[in-house]
C-alpha atoms as a PDB file:
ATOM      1  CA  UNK A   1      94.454 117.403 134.541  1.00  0.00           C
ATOM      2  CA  UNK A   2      92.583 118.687 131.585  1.00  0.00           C
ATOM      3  CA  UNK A   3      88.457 118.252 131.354  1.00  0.00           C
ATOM      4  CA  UNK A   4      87.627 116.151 129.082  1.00  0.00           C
ATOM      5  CA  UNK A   5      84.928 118.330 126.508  1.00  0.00           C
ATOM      6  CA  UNK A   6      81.846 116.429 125.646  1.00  0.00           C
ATOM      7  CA  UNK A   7      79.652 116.819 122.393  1.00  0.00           C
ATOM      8  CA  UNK A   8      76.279 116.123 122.393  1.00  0.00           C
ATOM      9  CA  UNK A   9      73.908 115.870 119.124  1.00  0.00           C
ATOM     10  CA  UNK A  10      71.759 118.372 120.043  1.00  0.00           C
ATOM     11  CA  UNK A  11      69.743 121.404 118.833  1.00  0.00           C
ATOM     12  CA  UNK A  12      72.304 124.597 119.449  1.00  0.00           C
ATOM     13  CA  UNK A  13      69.751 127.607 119.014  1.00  0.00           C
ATOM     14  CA  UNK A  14      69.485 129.958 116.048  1.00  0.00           C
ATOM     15  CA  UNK A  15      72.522 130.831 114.634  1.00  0.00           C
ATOM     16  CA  UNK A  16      74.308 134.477 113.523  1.00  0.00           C
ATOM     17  CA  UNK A  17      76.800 134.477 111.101  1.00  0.00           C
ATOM     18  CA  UNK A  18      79.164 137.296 111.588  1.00  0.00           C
ATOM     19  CA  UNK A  19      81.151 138.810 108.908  1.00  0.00           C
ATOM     20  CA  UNK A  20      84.385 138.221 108.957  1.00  0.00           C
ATOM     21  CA  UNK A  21      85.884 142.501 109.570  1.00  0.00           C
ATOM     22  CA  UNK A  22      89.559 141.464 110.755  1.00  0.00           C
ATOM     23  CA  UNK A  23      92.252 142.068 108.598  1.00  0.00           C
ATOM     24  CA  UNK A  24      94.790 139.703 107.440  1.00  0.00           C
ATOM     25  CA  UNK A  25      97.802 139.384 109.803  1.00  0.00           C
ATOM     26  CA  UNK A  26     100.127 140.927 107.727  1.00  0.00           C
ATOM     27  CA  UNK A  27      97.872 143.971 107.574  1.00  0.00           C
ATOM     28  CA  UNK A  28      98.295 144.992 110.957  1.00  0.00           C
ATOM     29  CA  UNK A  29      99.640 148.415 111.432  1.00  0.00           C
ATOM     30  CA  UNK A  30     101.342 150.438 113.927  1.00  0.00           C
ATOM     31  CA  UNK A  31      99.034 152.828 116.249  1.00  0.00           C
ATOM     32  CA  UNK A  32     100.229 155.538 118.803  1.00  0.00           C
ATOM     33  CA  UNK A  33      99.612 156.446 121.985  1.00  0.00           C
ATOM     34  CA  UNK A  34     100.003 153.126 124.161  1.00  0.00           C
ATOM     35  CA  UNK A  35      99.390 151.791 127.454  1.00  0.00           C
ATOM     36  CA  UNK A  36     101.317 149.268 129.371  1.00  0.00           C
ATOM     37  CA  UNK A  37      98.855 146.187 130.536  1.00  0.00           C
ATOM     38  CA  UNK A  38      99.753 142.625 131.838  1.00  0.00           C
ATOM     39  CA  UNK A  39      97.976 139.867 129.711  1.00  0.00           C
ATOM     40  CA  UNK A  40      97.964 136.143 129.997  1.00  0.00           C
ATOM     41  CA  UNK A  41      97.964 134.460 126.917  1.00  0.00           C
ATOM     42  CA  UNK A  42      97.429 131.114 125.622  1.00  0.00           C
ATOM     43  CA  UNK A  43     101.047 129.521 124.326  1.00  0.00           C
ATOM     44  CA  UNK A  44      99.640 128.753 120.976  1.00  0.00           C
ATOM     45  CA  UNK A  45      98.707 132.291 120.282  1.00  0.00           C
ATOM     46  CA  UNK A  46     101.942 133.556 120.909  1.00  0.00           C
ATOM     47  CA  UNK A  47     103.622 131.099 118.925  1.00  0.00           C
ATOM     48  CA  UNK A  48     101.581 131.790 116.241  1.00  0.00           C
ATOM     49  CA  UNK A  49     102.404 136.028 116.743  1.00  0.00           C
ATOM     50  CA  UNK A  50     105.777 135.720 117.379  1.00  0.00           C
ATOM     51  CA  UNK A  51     106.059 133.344 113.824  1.00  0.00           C
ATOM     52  CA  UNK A  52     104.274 136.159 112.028  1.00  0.00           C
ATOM     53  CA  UNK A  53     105.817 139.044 113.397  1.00  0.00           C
ATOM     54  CA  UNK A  54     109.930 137.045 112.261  1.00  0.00           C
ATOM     55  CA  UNK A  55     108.183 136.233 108.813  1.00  0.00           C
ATOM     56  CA  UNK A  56     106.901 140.349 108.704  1.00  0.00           C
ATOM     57  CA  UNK A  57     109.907 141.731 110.348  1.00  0.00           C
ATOM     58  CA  UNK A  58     108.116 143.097 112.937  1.00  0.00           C
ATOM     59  CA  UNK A  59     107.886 143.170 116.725  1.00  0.00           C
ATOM     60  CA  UNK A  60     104.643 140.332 117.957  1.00  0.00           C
ATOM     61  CA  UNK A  61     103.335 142.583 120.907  1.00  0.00           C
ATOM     62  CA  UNK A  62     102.273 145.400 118.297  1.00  0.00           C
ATOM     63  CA  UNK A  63     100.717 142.977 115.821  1.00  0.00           C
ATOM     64  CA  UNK A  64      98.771 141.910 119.131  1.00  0.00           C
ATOM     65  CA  UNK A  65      97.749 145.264 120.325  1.00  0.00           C
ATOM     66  CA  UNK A  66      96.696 146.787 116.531  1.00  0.00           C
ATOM     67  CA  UNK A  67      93.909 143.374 115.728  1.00  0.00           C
ATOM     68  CA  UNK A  68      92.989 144.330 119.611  1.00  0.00           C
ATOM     69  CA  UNK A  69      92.880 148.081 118.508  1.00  0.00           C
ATOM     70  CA  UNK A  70      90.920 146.722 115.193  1.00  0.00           C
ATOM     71  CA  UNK A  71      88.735 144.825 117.069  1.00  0.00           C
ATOM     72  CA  UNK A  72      87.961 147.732 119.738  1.00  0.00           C
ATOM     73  CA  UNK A  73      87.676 149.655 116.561  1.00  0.00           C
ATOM     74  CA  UNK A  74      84.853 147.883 115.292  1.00  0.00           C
ATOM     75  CA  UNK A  75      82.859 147.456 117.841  1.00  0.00           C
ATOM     76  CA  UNK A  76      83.269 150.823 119.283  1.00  0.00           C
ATOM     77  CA  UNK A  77      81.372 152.165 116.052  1.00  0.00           C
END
């Protein structure tokens, strides 16, 4: 059974707006030298990989693993 999320009108805190450093999906280039990890995934984000990755004509697990190697990227700087 799913938990049912409840929003309250309150006061969240200051705020940080982050700038927005991922590219677009269809920017997503190939990288070398892999590894081979076992990741859960939510359904919806897979769907929404594997849709890109037929519309690019590429394979979804290496649009996955270069906006994580973006990601790492930028924070690793």
């Amino acid at each position: 059974m799913k938990k049912k999320i409840k929003y309250s009108d309150e006061n969240i805190g200051e705020i940080e707006i982050v700038k927005d450093f991922l590219p677009k999906p269809e920017e997503l280039v190939l990288r070398e030298n892999t590894v081979k990890v076992t990741l859960n995934l939510s359904q919806s984000s897979v769907k929404f990989f594997k849709e890109l990755a037929e519309k690019e004509g590429r394979q979804y697990q290496k649009l996955i693993r270069n906006l994580l190697d973006k990601y790492a990227s930028h924070y690793s700087e």
